[in-house]
C-alpha atoms as a PDB file:
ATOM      1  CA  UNK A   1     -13.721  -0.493  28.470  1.00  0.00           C
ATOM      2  CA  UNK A   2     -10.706   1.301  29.333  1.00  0.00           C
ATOM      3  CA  UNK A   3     -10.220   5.133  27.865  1.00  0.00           C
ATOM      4  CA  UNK A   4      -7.604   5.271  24.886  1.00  0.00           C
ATOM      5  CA  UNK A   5      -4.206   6.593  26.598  1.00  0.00           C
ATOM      6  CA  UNK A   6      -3.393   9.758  24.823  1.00  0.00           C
ATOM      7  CA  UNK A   7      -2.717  10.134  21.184  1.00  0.00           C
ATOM      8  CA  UNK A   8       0.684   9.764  19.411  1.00  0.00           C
ATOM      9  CA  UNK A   9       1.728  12.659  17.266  1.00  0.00           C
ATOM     10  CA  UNK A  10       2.835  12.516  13.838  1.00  0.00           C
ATOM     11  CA  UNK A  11       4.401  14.678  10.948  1.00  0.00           C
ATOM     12  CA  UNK A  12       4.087  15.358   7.268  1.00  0.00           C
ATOM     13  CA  UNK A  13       6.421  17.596   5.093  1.00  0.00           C
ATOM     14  CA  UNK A  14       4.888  19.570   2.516  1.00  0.00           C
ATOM     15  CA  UNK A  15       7.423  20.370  -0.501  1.00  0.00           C
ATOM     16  CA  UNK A  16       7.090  21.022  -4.375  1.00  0.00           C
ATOM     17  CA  UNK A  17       3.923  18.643  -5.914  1.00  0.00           C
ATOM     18  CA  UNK A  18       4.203  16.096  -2.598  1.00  0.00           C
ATOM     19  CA  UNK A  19       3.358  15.672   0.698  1.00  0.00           C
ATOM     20  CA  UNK A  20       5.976  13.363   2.632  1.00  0.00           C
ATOM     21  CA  UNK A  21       4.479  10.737   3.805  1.00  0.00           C
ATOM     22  CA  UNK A  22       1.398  11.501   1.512  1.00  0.00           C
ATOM     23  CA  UNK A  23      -0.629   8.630   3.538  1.00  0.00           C
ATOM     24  CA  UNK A  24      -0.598   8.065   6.797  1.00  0.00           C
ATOM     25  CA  UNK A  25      -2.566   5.405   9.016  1.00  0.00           C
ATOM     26  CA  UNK A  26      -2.919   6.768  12.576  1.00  0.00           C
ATOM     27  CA  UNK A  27      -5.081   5.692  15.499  1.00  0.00           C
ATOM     28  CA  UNK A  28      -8.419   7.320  16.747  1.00  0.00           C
ATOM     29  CA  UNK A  29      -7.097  10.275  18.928  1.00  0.00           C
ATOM     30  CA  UNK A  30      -3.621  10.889  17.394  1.00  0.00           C
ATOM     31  CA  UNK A  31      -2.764  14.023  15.780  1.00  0.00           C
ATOM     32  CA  UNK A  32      -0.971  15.172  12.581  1.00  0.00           C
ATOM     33  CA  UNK A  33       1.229  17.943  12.430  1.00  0.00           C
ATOM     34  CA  UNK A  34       1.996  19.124   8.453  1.00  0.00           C
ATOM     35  CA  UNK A  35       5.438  21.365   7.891  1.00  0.00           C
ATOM     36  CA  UNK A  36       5.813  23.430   5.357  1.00  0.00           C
ATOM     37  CA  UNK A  37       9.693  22.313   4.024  1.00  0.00           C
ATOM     38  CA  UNK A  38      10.648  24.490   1.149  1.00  0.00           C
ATOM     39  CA  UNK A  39      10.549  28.123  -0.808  1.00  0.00           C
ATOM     40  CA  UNK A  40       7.141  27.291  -2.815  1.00  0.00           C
ATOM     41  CA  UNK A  41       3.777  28.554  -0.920  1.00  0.00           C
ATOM     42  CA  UNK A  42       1.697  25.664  -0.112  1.00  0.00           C
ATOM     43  CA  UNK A  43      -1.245  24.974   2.318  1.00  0.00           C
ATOM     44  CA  UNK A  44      -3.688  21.817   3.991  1.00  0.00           C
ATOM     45  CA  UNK A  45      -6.759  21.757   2.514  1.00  0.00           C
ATOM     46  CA  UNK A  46      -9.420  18.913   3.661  1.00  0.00           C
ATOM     47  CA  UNK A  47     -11.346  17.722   0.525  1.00  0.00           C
ATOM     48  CA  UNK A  48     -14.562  18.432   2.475  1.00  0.00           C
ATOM     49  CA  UNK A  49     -12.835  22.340   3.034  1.00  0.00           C
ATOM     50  CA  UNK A  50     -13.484  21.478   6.963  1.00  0.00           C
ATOM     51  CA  UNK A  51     -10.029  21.877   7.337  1.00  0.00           C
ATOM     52  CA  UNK A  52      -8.095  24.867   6.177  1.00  0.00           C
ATOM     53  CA  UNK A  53      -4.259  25.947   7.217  1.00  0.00           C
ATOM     54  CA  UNK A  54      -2.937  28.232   6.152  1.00  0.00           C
ATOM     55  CA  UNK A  55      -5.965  29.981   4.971  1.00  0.00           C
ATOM     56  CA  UNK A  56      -4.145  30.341   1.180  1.00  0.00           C
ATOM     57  CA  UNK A  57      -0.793  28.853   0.381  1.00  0.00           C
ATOM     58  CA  UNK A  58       1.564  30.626   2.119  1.00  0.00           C
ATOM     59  CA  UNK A  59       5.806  30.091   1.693  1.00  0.00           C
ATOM     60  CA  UNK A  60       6.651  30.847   5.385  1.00  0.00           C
ATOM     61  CA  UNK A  61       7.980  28.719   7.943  1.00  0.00           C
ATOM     62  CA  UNK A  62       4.434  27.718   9.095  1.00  0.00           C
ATOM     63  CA  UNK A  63       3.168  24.095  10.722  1.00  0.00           C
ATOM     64  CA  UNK A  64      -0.295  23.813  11.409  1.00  0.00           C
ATOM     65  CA  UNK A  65      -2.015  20.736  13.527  1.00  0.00           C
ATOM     66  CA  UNK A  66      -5.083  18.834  13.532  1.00  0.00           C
ATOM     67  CA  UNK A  67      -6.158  15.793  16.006  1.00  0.00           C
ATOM     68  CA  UNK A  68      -8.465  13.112  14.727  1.00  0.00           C
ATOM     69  CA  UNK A  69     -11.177  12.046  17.340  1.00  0.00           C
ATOM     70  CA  UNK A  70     -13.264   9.890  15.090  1.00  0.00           C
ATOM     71  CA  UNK A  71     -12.499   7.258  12.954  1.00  0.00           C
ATOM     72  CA  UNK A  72     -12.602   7.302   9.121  1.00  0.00           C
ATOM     73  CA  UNK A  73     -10.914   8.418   6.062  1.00  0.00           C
ATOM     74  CA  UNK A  74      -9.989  12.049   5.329  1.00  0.00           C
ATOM     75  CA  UNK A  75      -8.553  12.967   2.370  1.00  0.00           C
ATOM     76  CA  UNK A  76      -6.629  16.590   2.010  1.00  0.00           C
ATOM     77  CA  UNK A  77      -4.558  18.706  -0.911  1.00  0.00           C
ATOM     78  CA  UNK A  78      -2.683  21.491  -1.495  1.00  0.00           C
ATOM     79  CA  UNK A  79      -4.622  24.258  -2.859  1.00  0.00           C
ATOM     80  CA  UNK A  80      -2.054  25.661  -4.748  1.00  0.00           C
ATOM     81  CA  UNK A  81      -0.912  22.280  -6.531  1.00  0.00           C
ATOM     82  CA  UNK A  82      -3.253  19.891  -5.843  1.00  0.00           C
ATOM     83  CA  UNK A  83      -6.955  18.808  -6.087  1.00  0.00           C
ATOM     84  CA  UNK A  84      -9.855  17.340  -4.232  1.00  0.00           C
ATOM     85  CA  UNK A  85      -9.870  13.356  -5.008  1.00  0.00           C
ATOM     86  CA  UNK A  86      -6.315  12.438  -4.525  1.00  0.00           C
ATOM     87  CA  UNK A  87      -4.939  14.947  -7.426  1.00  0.00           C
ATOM     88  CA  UNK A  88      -1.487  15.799  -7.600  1.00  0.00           C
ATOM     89  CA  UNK A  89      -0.292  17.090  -4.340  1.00  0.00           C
ATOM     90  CA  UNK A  90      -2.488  15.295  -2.257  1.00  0.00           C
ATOM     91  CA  UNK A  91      -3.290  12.985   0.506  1.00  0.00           C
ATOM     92  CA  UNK A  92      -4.963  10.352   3.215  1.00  0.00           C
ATOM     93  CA  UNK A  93      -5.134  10.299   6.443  1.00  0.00           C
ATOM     94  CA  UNK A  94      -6.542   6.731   7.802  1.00  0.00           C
ATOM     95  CA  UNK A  95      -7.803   7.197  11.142  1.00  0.00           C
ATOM     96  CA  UNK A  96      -8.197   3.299  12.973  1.00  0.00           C
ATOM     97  CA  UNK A  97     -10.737   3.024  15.701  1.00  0.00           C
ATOM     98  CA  UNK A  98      -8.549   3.331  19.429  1.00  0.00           C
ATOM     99  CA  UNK A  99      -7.082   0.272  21.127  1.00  0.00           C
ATOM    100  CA  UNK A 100      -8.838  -0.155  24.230  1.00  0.00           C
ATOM    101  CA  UNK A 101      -9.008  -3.311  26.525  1.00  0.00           C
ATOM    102  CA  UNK A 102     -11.182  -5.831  27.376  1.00  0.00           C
ATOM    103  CA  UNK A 103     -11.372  -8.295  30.301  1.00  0.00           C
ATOM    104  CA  UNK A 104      -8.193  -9.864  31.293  1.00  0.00           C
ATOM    105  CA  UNK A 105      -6.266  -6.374  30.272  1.00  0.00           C
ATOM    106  CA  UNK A 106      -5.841  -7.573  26.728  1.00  0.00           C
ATOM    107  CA  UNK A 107      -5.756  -5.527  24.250  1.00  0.00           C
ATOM    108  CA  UNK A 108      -9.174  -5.072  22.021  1.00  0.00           C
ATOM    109  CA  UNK A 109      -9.419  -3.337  18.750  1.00  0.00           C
ATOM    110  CA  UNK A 110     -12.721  -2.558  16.133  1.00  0.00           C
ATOM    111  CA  UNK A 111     -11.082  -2.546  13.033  1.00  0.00           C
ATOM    112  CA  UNK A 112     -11.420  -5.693  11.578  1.00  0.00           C
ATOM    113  CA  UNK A 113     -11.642  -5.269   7.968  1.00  0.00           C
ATOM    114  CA  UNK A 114      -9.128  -6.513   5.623  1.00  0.00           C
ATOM    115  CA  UNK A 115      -7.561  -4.533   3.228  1.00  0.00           C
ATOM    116  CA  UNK A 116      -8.870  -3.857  -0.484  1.00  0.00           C
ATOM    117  CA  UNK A 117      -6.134  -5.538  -3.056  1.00  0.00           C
ATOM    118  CA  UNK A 118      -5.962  -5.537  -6.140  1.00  0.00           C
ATOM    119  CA  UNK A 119      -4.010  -7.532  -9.154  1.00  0.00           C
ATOM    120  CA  UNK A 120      -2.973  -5.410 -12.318  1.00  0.00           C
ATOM    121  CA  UNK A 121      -0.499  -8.090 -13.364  1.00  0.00           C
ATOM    122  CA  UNK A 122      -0.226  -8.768 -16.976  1.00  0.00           C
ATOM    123  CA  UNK A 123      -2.256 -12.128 -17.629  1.00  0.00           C
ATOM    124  CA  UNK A 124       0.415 -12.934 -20.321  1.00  0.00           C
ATOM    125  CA  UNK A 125       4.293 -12.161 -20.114  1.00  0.00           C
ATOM    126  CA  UNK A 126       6.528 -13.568 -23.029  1.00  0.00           C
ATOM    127  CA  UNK A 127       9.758 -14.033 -20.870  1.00  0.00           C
ATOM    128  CA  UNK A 128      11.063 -14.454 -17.774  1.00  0.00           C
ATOM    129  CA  UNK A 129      13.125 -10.943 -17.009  1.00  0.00           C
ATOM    130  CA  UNK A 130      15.923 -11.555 -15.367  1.00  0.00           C
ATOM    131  CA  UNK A 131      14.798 -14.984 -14.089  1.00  0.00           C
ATOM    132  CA  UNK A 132      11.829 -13.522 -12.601  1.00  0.00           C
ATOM    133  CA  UNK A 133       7.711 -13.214 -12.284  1.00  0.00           C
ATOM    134  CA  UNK A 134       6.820  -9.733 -12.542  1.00  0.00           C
ATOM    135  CA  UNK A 135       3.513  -8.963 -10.241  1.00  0.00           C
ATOM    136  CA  UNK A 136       1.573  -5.966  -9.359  1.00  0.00           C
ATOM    137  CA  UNK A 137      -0.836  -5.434  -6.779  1.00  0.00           C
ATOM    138  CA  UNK A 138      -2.214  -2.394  -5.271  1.00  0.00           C
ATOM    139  CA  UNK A 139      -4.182  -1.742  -1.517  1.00  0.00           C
ATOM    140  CA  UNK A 140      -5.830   0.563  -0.246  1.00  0.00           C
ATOM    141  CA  UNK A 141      -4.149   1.301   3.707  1.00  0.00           C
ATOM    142  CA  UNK A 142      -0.707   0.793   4.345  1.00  0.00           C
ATOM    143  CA  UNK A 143       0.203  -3.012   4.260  1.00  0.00           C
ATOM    144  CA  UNK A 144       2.802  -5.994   3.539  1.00  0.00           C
ATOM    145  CA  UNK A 145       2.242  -7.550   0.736  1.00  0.00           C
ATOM    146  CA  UNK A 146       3.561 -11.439   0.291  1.00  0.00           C
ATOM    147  CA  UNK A 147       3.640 -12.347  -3.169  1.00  0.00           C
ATOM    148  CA  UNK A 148       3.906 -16.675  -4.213  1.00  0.00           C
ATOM    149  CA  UNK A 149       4.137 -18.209  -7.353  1.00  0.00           C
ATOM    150  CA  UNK A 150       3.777 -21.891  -9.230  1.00  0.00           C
ATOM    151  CA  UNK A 151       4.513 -22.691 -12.225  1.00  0.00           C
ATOM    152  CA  UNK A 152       2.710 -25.628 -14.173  1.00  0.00           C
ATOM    153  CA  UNK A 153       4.774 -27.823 -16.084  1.00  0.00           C
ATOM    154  CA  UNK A 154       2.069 -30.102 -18.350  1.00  0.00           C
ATOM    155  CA  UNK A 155       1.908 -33.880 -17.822  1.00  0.00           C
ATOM    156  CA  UNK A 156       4.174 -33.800 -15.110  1.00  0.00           C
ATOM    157  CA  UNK A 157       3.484 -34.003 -11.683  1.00  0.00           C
ATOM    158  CA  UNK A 158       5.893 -31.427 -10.518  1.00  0.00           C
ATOM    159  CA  UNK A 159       5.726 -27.065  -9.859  1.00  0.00           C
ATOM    160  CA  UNK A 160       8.972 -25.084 -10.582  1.00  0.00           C
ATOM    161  CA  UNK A 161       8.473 -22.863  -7.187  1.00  0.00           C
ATOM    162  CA  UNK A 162       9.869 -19.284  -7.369  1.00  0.00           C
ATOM    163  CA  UNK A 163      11.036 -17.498  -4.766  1.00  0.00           C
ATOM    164  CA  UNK A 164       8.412 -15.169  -2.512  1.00  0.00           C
ATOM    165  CA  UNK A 165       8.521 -11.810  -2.673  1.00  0.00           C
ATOM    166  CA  UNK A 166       7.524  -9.194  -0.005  1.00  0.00           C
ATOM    167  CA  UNK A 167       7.176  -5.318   0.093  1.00  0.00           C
ATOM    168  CA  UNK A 168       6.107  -2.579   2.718  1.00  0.00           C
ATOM    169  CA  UNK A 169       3.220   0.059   0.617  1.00  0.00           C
ATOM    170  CA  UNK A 170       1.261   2.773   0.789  1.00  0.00           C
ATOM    171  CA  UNK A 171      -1.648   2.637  -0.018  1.00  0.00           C
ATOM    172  CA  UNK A 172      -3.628   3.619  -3.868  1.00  0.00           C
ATOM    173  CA  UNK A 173       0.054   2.895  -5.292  1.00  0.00           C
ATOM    174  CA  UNK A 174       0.922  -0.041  -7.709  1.00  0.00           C
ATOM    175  CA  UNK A 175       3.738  -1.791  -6.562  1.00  0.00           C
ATOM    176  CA  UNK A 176       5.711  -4.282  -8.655  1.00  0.00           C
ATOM    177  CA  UNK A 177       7.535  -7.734  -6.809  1.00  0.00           C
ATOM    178  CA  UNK A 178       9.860  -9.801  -8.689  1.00  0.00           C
ATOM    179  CA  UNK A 179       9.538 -13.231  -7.905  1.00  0.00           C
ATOM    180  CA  UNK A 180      12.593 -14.879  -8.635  1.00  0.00           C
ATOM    181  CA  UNK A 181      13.871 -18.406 -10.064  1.00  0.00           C
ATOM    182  CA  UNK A 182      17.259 -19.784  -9.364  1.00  0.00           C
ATOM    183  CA  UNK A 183      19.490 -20.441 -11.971  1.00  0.00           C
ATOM    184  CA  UNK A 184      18.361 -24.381 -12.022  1.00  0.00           C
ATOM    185  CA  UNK A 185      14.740 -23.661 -11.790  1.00  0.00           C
ATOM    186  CA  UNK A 186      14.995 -20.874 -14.701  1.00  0.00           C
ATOM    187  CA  UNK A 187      16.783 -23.672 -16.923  1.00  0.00           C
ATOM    188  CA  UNK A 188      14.044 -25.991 -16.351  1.00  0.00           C
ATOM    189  CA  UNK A 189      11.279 -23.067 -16.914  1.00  0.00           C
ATOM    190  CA  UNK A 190      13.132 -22.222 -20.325  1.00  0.00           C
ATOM    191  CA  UNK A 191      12.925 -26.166 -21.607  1.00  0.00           C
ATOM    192  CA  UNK A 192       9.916 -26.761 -20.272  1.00  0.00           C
ATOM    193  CA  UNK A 193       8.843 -23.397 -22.607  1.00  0.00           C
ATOM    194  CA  UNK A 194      10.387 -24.383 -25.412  1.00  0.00           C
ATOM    195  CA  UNK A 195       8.866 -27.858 -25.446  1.00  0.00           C
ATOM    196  CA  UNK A 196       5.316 -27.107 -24.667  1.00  0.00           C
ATOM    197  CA  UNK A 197       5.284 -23.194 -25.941  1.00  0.00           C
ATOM    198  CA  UNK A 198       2.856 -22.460 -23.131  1.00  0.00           C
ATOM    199  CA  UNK A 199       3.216 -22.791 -19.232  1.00  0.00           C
ATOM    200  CA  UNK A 200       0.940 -20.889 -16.768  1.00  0.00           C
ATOM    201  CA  UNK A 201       2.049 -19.428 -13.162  1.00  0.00           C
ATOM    202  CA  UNK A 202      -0.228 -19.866 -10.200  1.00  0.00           C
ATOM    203  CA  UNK A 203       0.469 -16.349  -8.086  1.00  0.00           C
ATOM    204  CA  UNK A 204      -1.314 -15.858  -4.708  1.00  0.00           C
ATOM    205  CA  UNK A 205      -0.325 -12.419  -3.368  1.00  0.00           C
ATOM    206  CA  UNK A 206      -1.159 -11.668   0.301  1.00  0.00           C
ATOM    207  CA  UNK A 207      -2.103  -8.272   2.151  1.00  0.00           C
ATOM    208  CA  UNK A 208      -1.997  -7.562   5.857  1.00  0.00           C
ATOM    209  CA  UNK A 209      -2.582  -4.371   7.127  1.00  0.00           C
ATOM    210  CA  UNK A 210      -1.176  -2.689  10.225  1.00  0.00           C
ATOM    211  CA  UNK A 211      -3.616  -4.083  12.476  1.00  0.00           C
ATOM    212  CA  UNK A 212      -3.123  -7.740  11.216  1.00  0.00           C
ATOM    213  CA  UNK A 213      -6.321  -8.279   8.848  1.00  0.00           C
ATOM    214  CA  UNK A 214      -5.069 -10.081   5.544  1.00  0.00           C
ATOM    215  CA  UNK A 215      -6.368 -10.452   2.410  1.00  0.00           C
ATOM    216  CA  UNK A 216      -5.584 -12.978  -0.397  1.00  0.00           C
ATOM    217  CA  UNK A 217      -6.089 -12.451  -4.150  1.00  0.00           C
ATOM    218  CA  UNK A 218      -5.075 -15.351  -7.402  1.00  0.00           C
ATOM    219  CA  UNK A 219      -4.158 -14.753 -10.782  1.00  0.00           C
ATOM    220  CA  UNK A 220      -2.998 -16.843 -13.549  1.00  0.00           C
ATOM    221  CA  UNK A 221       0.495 -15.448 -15.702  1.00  0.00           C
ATOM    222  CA  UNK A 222       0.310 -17.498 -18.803  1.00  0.00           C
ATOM    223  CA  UNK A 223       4.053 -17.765 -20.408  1.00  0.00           C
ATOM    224  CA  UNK A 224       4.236 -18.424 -24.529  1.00  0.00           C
ATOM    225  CA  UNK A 225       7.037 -18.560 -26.317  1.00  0.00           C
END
């Protein structure tokens, strides 16, 4: 296989409590550059201490580098307002294996796994807000979630279909989509609700990560009145 071509560069901002972007997913052989961007003192720490700049927090003007030769995660903090473990000021770095290429000159990449999602919607929601589904989901890379629902109306043969819902994240945040109903479809909904006091939402919600792996997870919202 062909060598990677050289790495791409990329920055973080380190102000007060946050890291901007906290997570970042780069590719085997790119390199990070954090910036210190306000009056506070604050530092990089790697959660394994491997990685250290400045050596304590410091308030000056610095930037301090690091290139990532070999794939994996690696987590870092501030020492000064953050912790080991993704505490406070902290963050990720997600470093992919490098694109190389295989016969024909196409491109050929080793990261194949899909990304980690999770539902935290509430199994039961009373009302529609604002004509809407309300699901979470969290991941654990940066990815584009895709979020469907059904709804069930009993002894009919029939769905109400809301509308799908889609949102860039980062990753090990909780993100909430709206799924919404038009004005028709929420009228329906709302008599199909009152007659049969309970109707229950099919939701599929789908993850694909920056190098096109997906993941699908189900849940069940059950409506009462």
């Amino acid at each position: 296989m062909a060598a990677p071509a050289q790495g791409a560069s990329y920055e973080v901002v380190a102000t007060y409590r946050v890291f901007t972007p906290a997570d970042i997913t780069i590719v085997q052989g790119d390199s990070v550059t954090w910036r210190h961007g306000d009056a506070y003192a604050h530092n990089v720490r790697s959660d394994d201490s491997s990685f250290v700049a400045p050596a304590a927090p410091d308030s000056s003007a610095w930037s301090v580098t690091r290139t990532f030769d070999t794939p994996g995660t690696y987590r870092y903090h501030c020492a000064a307002h953050g912790l080991a473990g993704g505490i406070d000021m902290s963050g990720a770095v997600w470093v992919q294996p490098a694109i190389t290429t295989g016969p024909g000159g196409q491109p050929v990449t080793a990261d194949k796994t899909a990304p980690a999602l999770e539902l935290s919607s509430k199994r039961r929601q009373r009302v529609l807000r604002e004509r809407a589904l309300l699901v979470r989901a969290e991941v654990n890379e940066p990815s584009r979630i895709v979020a469907r629902a059904f709804v069930s109306i009993p002894r009919k043969r029939r769905s109400l279909r809301a509308r799908s819902a889609s949102k860039q994240v980062a990753p090990r945040t909780v993100s909430e989509l709206s799924l919404r109903l038009s004005k028709r479809t929420a009228a329906v909904f709302r008599r199909a609700l009152r007659k049969h006091s309970r109707l229950t939402a099919r939701v599929t919600v789908t993850a694909t990560d920056q190098a096109g792996n997906r993941r699908s997870a189900k849940q069940k919202i059950v409506f009462k009145t």
